[in-house]
PDB file of N, CA and C in Angstrom:
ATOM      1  N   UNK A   1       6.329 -12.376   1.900  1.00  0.00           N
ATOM      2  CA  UNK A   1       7.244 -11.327   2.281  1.00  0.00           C
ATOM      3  C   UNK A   1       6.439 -10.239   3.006  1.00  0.00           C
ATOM      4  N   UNK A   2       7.420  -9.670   3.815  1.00  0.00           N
ATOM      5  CA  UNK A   2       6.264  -8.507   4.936  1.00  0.00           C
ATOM      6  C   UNK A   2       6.869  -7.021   4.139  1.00  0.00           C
ATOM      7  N   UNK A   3       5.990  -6.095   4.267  1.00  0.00           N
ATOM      8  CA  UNK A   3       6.525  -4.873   4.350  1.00  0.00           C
ATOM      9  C   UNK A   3       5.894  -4.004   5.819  1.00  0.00           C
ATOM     10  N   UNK A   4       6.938  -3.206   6.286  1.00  0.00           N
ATOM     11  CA  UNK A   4       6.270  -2.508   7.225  1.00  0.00           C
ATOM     12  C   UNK A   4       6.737  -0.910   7.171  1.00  0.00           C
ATOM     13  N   UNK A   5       5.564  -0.117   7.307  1.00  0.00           N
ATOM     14  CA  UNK A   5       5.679   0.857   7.194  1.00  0.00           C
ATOM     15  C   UNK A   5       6.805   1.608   7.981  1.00  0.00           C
ATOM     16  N   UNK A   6       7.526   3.151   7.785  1.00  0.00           N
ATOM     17  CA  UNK A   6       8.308   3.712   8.277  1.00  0.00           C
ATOM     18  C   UNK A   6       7.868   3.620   9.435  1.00  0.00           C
ATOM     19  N   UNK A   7       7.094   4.588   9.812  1.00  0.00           N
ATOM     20  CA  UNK A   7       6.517   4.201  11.314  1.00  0.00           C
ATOM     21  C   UNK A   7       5.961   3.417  11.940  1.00  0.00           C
ATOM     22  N   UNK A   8       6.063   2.131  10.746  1.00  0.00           N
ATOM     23  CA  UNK A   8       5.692   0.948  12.074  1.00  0.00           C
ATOM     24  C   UNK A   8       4.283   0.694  12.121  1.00  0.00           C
ATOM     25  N   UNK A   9       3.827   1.650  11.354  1.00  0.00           N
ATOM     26  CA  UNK A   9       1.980   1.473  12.062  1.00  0.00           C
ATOM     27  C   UNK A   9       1.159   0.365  10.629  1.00  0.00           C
ATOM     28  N   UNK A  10       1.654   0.029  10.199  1.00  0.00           N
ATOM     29  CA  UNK A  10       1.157  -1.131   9.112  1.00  0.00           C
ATOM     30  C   UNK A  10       2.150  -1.714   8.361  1.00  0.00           C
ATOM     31  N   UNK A  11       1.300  -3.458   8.535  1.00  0.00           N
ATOM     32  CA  UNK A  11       1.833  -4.004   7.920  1.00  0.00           C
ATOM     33  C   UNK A  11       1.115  -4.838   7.093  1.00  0.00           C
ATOM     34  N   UNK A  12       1.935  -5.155   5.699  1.00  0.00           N
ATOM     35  CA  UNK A  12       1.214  -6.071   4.595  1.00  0.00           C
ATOM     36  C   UNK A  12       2.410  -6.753   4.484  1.00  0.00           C
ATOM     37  N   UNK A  13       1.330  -8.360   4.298  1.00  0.00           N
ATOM     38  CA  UNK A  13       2.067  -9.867   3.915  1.00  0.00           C
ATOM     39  C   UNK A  13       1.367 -10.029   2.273  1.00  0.00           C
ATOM     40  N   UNK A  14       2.624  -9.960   1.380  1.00  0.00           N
ATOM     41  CA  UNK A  14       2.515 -10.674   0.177  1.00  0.00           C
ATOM     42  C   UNK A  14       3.557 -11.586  -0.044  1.00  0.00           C
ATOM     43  N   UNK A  15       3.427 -12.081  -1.701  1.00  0.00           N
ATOM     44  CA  UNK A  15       4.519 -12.789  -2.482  1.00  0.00           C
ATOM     45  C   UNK A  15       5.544 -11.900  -2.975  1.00  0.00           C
ATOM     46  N   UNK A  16       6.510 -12.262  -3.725  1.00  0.00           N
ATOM     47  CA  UNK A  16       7.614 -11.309  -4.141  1.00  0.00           C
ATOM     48  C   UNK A  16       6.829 -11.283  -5.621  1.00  0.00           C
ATOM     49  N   UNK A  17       5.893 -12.220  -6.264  1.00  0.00           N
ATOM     50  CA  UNK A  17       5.276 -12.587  -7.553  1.00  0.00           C
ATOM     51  C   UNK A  17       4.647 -11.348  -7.249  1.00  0.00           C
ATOM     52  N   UNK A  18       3.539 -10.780  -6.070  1.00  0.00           N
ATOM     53  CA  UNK A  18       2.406  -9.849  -6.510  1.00  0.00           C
ATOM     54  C   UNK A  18       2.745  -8.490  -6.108  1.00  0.00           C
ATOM     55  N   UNK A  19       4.352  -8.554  -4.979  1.00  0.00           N
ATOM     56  CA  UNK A  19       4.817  -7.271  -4.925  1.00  0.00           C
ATOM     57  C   UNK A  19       5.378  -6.643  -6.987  1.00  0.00           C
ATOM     58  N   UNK A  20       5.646  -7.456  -7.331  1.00  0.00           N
ATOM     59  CA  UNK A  20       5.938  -7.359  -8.534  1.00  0.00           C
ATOM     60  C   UNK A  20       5.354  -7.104  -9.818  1.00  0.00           C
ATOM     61  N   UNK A  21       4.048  -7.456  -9.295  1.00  0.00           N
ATOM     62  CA  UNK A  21       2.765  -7.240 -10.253  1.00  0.00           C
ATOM     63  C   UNK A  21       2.399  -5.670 -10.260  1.00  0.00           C
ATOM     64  N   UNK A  22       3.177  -4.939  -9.267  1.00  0.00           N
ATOM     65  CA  UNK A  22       2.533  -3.425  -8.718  1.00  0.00           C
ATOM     66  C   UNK A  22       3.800  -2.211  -8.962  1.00  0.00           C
ATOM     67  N   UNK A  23       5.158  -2.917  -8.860  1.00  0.00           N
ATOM     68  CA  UNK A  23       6.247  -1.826  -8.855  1.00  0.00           C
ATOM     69  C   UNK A  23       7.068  -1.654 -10.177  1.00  0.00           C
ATOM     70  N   UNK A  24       6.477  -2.394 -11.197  1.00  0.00           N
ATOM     71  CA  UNK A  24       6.890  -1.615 -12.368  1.00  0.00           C
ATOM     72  C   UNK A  24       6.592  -0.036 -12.795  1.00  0.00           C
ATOM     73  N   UNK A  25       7.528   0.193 -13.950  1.00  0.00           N
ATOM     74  CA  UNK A  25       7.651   1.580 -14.257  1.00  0.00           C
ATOM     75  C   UNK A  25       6.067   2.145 -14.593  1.00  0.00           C
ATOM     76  N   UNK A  26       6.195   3.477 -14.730  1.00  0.00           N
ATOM     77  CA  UNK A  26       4.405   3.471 -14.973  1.00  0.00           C
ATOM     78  C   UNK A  26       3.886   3.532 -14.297  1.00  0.00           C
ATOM     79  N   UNK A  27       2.419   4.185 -14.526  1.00  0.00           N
ATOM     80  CA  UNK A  27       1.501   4.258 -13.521  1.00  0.00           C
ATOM     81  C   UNK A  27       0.799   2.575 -13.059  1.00  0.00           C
ATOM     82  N   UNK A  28       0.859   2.537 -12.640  1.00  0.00           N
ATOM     83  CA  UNK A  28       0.332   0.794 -11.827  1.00  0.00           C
ATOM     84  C   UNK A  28      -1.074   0.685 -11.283  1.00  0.00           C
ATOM     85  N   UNK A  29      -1.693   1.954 -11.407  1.00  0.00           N
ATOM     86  CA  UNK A  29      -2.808   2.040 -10.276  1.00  0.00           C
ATOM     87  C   UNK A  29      -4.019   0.737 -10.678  1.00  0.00           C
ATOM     88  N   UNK A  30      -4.046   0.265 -11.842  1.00  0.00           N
ATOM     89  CA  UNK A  30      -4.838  -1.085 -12.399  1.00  0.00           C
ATOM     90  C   UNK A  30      -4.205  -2.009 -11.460  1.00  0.00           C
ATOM     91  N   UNK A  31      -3.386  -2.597 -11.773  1.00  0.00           N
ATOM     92  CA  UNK A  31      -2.830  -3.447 -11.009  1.00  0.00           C
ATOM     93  C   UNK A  31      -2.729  -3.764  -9.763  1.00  0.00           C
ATOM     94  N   UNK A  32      -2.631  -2.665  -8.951  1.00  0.00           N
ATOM     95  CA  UNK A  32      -2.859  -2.140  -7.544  1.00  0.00           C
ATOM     96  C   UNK A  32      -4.194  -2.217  -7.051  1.00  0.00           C
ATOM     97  N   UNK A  33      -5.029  -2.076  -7.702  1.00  0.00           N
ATOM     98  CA  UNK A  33      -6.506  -2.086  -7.924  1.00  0.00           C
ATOM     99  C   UNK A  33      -6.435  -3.858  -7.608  1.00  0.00           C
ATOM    100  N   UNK A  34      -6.234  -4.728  -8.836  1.00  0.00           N
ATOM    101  CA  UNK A  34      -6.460  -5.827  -8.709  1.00  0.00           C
ATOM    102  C   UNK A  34      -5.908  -6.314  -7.424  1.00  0.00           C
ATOM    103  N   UNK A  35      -4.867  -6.480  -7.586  1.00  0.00           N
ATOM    104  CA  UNK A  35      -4.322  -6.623  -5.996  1.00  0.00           C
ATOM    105  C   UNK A  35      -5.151  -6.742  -4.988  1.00  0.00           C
ATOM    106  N   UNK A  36      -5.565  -5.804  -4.482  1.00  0.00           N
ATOM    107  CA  UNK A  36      -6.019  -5.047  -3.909  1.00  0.00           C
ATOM    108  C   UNK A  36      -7.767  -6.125  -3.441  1.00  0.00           C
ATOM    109  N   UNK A  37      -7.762  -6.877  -4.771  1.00  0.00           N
ATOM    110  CA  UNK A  37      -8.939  -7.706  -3.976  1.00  0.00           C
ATOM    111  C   UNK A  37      -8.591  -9.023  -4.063  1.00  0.00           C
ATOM    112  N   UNK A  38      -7.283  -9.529  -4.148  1.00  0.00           N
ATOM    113  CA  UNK A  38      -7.163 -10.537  -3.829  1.00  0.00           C
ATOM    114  C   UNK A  38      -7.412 -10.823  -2.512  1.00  0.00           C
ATOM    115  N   UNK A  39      -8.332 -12.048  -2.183  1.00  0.00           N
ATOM    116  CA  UNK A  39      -8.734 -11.998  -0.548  1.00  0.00           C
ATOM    117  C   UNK A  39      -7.899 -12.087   0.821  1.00  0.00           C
ATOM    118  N   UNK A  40      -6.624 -12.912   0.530  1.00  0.00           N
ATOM    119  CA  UNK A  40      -5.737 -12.359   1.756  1.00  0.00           C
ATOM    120  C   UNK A  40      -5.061 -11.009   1.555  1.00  0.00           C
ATOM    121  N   UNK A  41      -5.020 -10.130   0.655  1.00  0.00           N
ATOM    122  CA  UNK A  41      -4.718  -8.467   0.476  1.00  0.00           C
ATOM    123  C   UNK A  41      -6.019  -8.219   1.213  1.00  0.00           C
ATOM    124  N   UNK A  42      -6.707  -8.379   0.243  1.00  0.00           N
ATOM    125  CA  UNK A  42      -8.525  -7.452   0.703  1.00  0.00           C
ATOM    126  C   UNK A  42      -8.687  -7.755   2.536  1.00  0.00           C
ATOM    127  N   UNK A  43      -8.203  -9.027   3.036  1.00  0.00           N
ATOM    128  CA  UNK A  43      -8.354  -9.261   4.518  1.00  0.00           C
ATOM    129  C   UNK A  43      -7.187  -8.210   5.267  1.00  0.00           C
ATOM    130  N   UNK A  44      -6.231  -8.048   4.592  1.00  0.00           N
ATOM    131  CA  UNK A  44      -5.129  -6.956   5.473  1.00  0.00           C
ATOM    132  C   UNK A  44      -5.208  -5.717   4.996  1.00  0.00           C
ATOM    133  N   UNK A  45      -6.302  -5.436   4.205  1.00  0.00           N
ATOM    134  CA  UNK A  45      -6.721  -4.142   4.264  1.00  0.00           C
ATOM    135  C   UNK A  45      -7.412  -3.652   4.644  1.00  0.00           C
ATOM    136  N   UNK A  46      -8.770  -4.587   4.899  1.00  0.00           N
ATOM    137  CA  UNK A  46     -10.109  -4.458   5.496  1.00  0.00           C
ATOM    138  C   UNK A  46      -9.704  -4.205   7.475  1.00  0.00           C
ATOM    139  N   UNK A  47      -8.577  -4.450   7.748  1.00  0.00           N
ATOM    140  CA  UNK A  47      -7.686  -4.128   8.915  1.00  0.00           C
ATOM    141  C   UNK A  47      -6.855  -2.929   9.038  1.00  0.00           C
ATOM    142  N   UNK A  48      -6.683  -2.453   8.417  1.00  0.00           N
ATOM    143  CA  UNK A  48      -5.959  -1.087   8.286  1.00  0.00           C
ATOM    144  C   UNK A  48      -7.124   0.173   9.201  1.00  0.00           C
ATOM    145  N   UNK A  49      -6.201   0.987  10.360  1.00  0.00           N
ATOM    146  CA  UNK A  49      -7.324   1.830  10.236  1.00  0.00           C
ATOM    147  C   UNK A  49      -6.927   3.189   9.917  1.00  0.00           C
ATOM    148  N   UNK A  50      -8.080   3.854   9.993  1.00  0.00           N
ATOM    149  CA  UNK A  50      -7.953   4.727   8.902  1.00  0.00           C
ATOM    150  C   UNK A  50      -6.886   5.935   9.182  1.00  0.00           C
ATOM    151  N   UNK A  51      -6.979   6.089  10.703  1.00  0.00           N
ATOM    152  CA  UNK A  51      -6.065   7.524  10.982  1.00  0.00           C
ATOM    153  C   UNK A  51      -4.675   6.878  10.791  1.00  0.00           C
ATOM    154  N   UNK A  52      -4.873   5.780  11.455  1.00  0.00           N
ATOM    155  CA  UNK A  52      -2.947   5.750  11.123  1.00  0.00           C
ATOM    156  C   UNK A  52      -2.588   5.228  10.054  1.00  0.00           C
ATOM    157  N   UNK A  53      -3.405   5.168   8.632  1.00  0.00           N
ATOM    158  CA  UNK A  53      -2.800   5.234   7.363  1.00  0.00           C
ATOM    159  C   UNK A  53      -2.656   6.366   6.770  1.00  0.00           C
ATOM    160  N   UNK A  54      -3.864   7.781   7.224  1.00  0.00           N
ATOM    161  CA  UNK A  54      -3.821   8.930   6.922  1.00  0.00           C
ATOM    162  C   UNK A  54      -2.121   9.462   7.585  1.00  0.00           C
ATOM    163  N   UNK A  55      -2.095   9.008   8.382  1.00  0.00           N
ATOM    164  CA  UNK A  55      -0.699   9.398   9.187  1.00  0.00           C
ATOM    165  C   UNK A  55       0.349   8.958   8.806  1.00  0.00           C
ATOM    166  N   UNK A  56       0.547   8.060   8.430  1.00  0.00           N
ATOM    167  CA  UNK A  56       1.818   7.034   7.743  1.00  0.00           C
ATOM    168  C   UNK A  56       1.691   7.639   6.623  1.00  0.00           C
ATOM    169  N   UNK A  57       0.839   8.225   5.335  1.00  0.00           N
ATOM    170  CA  UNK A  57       0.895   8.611   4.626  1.00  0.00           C
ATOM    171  C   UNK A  57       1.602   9.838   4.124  1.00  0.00           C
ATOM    172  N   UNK A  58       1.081  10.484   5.358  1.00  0.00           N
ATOM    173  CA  UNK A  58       1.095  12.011   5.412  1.00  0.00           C
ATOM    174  C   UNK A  58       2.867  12.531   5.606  1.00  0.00           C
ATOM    175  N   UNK A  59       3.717  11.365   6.135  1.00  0.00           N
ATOM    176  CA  UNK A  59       4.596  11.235   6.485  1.00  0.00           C
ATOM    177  C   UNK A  59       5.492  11.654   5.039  1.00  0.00           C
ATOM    178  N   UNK A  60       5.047  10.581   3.773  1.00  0.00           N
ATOM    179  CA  UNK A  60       5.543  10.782   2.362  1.00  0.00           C
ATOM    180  C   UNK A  60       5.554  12.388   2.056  1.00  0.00           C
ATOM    181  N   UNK A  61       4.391  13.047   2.187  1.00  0.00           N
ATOM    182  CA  UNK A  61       4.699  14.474   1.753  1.00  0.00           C
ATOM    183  C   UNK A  61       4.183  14.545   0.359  1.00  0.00           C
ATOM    184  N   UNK A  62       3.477  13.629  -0.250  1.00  0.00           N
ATOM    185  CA  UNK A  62       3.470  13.354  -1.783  1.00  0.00           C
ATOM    186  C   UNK A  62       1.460  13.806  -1.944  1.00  0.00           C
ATOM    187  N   UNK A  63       0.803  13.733  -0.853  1.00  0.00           N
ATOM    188  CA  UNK A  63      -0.561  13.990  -1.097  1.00  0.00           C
ATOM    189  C   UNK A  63      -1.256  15.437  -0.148  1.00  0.00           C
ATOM    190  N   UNK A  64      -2.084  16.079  -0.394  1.00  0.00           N
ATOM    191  CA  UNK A  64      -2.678  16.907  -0.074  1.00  0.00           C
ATOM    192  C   UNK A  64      -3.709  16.280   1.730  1.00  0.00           C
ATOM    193  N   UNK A  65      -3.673  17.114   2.477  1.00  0.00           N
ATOM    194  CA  UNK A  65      -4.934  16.742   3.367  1.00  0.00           C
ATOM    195  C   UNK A  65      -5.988  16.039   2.319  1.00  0.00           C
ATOM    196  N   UNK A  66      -7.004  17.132   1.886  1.00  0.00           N
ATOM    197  CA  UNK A  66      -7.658  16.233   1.339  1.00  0.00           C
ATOM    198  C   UNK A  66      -8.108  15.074   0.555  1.00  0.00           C
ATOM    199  N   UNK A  67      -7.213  14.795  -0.415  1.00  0.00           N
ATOM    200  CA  UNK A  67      -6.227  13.580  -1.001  1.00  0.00           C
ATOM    201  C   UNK A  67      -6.389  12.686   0.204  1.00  0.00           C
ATOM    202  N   UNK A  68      -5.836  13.078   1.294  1.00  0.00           N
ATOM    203  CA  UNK A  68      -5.271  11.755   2.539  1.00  0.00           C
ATOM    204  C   UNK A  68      -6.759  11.342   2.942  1.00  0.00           C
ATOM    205  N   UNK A  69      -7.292  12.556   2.873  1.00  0.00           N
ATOM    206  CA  UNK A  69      -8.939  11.842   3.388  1.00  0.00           C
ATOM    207  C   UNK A  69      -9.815  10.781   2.901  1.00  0.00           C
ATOM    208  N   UNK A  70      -9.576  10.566   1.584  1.00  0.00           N
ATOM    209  CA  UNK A  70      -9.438   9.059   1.016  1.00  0.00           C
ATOM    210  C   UNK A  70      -9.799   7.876   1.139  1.00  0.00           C
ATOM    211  N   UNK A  71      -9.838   7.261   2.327  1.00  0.00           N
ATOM    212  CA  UNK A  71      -9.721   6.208   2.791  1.00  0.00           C
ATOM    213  C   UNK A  71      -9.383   5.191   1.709  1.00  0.00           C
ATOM    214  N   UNK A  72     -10.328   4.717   0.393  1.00  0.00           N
ATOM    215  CA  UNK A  72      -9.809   4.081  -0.473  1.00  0.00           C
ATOM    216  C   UNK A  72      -8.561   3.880  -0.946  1.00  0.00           C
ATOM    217  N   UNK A  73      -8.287   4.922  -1.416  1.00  0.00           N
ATOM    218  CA  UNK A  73      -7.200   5.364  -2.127  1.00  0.00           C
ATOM    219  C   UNK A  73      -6.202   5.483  -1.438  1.00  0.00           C
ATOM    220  N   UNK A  74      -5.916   5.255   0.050  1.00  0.00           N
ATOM    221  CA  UNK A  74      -4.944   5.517   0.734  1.00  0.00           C
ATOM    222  C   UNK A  74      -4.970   3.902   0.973  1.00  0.00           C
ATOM    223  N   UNK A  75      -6.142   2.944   0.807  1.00  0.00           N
ATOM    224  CA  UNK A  75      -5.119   1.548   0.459  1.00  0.00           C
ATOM    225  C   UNK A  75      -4.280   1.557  -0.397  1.00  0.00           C
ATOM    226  N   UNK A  76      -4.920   2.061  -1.300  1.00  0.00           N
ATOM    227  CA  UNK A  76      -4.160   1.803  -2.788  1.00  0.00           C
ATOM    228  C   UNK A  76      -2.741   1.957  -2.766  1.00  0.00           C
ATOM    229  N   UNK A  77      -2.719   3.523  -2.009  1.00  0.00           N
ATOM    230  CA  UNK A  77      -1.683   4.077  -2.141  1.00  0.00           C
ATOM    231  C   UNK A  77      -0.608   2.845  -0.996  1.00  0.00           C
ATOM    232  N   UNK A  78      -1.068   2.814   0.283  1.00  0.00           N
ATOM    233  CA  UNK A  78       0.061   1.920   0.922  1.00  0.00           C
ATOM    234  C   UNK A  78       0.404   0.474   0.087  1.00  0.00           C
ATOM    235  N   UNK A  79      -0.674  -0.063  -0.509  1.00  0.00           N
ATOM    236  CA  UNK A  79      -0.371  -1.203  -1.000  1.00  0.00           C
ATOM    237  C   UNK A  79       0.475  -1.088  -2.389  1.00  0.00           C
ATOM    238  N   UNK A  80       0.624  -0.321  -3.223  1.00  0.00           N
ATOM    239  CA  UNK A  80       1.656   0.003  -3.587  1.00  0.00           C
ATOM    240  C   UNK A  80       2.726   0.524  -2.947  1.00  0.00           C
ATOM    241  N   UNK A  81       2.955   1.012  -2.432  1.00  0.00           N
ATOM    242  CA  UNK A  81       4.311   0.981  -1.306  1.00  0.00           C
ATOM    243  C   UNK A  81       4.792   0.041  -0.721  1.00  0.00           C
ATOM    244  N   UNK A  82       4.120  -0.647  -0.517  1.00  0.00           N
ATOM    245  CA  UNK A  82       4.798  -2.325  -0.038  1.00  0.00           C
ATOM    246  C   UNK A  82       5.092  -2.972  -0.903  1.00  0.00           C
ATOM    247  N   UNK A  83       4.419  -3.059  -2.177  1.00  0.00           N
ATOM    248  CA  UNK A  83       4.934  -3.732  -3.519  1.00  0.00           C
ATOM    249  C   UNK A  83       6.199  -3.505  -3.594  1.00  0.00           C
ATOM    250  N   UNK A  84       6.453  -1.474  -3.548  1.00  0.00           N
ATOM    251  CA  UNK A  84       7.607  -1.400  -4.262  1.00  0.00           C
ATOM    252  C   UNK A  84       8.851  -1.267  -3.427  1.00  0.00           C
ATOM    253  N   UNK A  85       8.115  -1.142  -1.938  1.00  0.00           N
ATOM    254  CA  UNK A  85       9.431  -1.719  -0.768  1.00  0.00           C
ATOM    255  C   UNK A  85       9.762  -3.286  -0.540  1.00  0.00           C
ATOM    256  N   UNK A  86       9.198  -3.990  -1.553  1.00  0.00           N
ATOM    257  CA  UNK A  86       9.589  -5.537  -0.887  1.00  0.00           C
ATOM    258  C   UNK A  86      10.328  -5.523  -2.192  1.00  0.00           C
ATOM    259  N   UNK A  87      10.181  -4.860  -3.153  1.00  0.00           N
ATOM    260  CA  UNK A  87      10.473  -5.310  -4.817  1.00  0.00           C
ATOM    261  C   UNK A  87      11.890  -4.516  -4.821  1.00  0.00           C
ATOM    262  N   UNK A  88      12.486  -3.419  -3.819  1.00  0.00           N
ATOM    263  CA  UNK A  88      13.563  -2.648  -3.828  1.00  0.00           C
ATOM    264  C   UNK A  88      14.605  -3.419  -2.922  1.00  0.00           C
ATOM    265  N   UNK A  89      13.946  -4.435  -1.844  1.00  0.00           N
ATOM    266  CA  UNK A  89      14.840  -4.890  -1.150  1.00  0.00           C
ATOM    267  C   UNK A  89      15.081  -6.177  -1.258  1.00  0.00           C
ATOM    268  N   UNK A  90      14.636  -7.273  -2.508  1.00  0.00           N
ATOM    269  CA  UNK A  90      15.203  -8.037  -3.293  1.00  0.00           C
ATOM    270  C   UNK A  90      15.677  -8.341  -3.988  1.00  0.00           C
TER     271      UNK A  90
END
């Protein structure tokens, strides 16, 4: 399943199994973590670049500049967002 960001500027290919592993109630950030190195995740993240995730991010309204500066954590953060946009529209 694809998710693509509001603006278009990224996209992640998972299962509906590992979007699911990430959008339960609760903080998820373990899970997201794991995710996160599974090697076709870890390959469409290692592709992400960095301004236009800071930008797609920044869009949410939910993190600080410096927060967005991140780079890590702003996988984290999109790859949970695709979890829980593929997991809302099934």
């Amino acid at each position: 399943m694809w998710y693509t960001s509001s603006m278009g500027l990224i996209e992640i290919e998972m299962t509906l199994e590992q979007a699911q592993s990430v959008a339960g109630p609760g903080d998820q950030y373990n899970h997201v973590k794991i995710l996160s190195q599974v090697p076709k995740i870890k390959r469409q993240l290692n592709k992400i670049d960095k301004e236009k995730l800071k930008r797609e991010l920044s869009e949410f309204g939910a993190w600080t500049d410096e927060q967005l500066d991140n780079h890590e954590e702003n996988l984290i953060r999109i790859l949970w967002e695709a979890g829980c946009s593929i997991v809302d529209k099934n």
